[in-house]
N, C-alpha and C. Protein backbone atom coordinates (compact mmCIF):
# COMPACT_ATOMS: atom_id res chain seq x y z
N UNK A 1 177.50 86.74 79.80
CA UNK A 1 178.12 87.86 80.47
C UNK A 1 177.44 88.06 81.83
N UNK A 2 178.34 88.50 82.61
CA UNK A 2 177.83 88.17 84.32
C UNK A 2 177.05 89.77 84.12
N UNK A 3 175.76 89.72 84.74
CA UNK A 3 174.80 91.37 85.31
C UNK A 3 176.04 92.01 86.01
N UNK A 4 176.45 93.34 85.97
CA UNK A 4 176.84 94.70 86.65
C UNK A 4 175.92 95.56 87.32
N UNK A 5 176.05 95.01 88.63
CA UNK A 5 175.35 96.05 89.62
C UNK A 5 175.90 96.63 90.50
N UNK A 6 175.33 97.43 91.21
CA UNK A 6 175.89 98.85 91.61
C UNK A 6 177.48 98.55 92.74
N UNK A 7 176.68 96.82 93.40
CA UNK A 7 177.57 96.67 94.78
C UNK A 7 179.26 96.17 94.28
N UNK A 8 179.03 95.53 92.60
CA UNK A 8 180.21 95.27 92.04
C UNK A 8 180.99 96.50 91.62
N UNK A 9 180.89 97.75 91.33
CA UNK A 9 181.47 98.41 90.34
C UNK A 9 182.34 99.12 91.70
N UNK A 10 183.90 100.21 90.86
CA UNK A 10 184.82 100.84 92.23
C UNK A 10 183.64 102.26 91.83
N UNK A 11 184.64 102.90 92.95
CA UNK A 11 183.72 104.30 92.90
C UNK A 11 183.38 105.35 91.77
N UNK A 12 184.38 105.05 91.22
CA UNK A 12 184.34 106.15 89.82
C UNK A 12 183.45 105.46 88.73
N UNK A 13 183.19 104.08 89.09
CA UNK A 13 181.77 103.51 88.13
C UNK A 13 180.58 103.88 89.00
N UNK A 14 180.80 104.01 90.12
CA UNK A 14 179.05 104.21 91.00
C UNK A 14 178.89 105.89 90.23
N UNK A 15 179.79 106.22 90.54
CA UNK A 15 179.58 107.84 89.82
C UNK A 15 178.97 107.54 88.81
N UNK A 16 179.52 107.30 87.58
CA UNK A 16 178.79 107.11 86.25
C UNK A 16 177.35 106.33 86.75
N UNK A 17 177.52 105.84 86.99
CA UNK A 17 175.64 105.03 87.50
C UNK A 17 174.90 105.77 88.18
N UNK A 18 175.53 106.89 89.07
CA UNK A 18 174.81 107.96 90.01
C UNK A 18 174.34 108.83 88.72
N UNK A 19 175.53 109.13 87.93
CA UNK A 19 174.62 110.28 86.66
C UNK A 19 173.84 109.71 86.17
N UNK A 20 173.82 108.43 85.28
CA UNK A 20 172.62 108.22 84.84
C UNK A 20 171.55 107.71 85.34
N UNK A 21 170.98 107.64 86.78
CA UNK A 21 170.50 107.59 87.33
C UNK A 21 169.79 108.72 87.61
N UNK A 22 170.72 109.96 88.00
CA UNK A 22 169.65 111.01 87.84
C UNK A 22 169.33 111.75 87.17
N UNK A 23 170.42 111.33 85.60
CA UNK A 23 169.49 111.57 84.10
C UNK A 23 168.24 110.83 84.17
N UNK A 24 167.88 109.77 84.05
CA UNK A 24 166.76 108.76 84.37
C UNK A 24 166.09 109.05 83.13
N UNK A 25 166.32 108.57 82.17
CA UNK A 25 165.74 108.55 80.69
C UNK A 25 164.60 107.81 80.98
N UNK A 26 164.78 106.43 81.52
CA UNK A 26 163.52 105.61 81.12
C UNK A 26 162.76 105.71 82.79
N UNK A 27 162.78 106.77 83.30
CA UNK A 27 162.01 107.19 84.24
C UNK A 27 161.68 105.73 85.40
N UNK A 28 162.98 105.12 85.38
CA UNK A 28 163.07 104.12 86.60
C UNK A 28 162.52 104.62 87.81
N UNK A 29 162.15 103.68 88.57
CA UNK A 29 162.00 103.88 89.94
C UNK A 29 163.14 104.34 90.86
N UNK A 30 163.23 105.03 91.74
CA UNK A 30 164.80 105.82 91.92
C UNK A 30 165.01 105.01 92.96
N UNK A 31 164.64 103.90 93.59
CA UNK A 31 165.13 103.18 94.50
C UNK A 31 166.14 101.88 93.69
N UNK A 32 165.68 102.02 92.44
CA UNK A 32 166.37 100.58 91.86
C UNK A 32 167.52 101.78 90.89
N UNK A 33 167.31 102.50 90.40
CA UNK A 33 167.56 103.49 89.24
C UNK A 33 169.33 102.54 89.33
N UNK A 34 169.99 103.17 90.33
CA UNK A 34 171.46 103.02 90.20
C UNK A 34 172.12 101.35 89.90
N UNK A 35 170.90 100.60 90.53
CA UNK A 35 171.07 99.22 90.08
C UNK A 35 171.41 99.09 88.44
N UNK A 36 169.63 99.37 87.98
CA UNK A 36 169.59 99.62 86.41
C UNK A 36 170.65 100.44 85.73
N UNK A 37 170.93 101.70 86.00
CA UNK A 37 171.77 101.64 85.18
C UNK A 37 172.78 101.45 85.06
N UNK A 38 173.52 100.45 85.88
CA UNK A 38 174.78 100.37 86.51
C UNK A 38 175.25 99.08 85.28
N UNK A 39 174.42 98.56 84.35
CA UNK A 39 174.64 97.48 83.53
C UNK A 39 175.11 98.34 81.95
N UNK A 40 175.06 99.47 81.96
CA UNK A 40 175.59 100.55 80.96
C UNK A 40 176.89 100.75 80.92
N UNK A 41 177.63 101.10 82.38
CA UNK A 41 178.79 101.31 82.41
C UNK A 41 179.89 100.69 81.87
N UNK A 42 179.99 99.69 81.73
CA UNK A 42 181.33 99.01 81.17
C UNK A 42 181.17 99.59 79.72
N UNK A 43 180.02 99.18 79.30
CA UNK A 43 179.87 100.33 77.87
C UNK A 43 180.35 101.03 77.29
N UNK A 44 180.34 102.44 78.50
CA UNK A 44 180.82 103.65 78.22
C UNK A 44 182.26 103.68 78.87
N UNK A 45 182.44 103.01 79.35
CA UNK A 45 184.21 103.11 79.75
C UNK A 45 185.06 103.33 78.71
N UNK A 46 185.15 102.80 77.72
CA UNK A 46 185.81 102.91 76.91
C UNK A 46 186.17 104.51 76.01
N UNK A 47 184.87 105.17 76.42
CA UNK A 47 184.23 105.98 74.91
C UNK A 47 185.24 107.60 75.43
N UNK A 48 185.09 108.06 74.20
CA UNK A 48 185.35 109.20 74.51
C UNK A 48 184.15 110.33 75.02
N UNK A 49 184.12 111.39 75.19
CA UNK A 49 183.13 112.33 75.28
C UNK A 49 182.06 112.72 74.11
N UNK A 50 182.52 112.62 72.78
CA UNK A 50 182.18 112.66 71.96
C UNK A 50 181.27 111.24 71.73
N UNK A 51 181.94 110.12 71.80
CA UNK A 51 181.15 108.62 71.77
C UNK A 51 180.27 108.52 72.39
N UNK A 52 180.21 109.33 73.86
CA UNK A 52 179.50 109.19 74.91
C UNK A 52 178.39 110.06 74.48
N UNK A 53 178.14 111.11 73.53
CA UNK A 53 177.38 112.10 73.30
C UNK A 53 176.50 111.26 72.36
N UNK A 54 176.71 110.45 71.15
CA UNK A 54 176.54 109.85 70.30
C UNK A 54 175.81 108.74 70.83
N UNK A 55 176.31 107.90 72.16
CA UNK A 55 175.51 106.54 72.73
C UNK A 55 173.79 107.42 73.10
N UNK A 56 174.38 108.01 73.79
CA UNK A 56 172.59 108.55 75.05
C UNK A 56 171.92 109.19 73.64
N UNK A 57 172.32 109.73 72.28
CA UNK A 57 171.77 110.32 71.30
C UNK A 57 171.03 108.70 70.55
N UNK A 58 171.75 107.67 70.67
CA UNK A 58 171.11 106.36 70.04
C UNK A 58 170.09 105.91 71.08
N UNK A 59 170.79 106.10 72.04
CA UNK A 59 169.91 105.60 73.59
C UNK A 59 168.35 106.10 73.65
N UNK A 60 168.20 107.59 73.54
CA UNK A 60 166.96 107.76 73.59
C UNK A 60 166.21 107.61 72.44
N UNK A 61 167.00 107.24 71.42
CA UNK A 61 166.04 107.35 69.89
C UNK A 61 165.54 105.73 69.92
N UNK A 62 166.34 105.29 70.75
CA UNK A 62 166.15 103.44 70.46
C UNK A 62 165.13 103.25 71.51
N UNK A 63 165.08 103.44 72.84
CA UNK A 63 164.64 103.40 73.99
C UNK A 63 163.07 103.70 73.85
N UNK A 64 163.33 105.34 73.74
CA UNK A 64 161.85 105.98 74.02
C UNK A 64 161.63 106.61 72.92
N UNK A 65 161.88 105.39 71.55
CA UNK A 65 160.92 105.86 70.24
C UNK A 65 161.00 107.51 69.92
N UNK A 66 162.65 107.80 69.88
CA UNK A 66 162.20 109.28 69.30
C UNK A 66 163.18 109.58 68.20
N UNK A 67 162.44 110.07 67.15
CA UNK A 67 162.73 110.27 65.60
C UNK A 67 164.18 111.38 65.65
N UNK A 68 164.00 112.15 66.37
CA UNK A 68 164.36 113.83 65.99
C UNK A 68 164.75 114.19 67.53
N UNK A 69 165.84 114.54 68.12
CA UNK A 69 166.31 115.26 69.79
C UNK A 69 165.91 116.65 69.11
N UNK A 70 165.18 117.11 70.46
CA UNK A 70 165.30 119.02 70.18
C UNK A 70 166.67 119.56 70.34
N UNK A 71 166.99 120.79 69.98
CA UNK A 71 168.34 121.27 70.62
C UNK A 71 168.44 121.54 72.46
N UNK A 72 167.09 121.89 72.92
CA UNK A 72 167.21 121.87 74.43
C UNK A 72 167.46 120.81 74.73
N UNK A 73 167.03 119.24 74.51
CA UNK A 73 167.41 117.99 74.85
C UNK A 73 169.08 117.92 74.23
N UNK A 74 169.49 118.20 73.42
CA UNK A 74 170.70 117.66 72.96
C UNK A 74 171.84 118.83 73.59
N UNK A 75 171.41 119.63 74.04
CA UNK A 75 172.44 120.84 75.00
C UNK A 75 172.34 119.75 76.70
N UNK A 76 171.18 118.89 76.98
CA UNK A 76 170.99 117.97 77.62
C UNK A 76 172.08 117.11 77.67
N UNK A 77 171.70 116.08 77.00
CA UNK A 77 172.64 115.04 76.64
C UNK A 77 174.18 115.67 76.58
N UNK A 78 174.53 116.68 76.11
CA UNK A 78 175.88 117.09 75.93
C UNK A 78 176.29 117.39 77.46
N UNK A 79 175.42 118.07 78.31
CA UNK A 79 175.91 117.77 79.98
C UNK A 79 175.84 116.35 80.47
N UNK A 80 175.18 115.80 80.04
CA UNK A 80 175.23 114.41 80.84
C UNK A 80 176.37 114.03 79.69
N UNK A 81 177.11 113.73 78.66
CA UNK A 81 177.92 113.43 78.25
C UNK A 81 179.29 114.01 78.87
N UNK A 82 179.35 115.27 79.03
CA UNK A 82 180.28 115.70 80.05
C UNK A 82 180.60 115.26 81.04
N UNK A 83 179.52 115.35 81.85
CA UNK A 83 179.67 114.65 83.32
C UNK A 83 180.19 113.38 83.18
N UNK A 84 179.64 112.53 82.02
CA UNK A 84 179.64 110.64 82.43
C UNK A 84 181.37 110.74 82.17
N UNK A 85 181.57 111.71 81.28
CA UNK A 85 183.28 111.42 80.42
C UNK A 85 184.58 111.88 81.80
N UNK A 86 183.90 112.79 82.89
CA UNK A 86 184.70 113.27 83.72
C UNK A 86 184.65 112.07 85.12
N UNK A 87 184.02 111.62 84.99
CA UNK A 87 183.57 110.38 86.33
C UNK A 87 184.35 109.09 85.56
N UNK A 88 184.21 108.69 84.37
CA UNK A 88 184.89 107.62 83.97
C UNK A 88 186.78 108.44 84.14
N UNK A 89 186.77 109.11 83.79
CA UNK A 89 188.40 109.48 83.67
C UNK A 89 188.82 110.04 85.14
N UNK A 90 188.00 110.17 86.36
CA UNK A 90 188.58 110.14 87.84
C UNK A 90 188.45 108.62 88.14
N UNK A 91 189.48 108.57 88.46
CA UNK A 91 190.35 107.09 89.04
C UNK A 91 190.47 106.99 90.36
């Protein structure tokens, strides 16, 4: 599978790569950030809002080793699930 980076994707994927970019879970360097996470997106294209709530909920448990989300983190994730679901569905 060919790498997805930022200079390939249309605008409504740079969006989704701009949010999680400045979600920044794995605390990237913010000069590369939109590169990195720009290999997620095709991913989440598909998902609904709900799917999308469910990925970043596997994402950080897989990623950065965590057992249990607090409810302040998961009222978190449910805005960045919002946002990513409204940037994939502007065309």
């Amino acid at each position: 599978m060919k790498a997805t980076t930022i200079k390939h994707l249309t605008m409504s994927d740079k969006n989704v790569a701009k949010i999680l970019a400045a979600w920044n879970p794995l605390d990237v360097p913010s000069y590369i950030a939109e590169d990195e996470y720009s290999s997620y997106v095709p991913l989440l294209k598909g998902m609904g809002e709900a799917e999308i709530y469910e990925w970043l909920q596997s994402f950080i448990k897989e990623n950065l080793s965590v057992k249990q989300i607090s409810p302040q983190n998961e009222t978190i994730l449910r805005k960045v699930a919002a946002c990513l679901f409204a940037a994939i569905q502007h065309k």
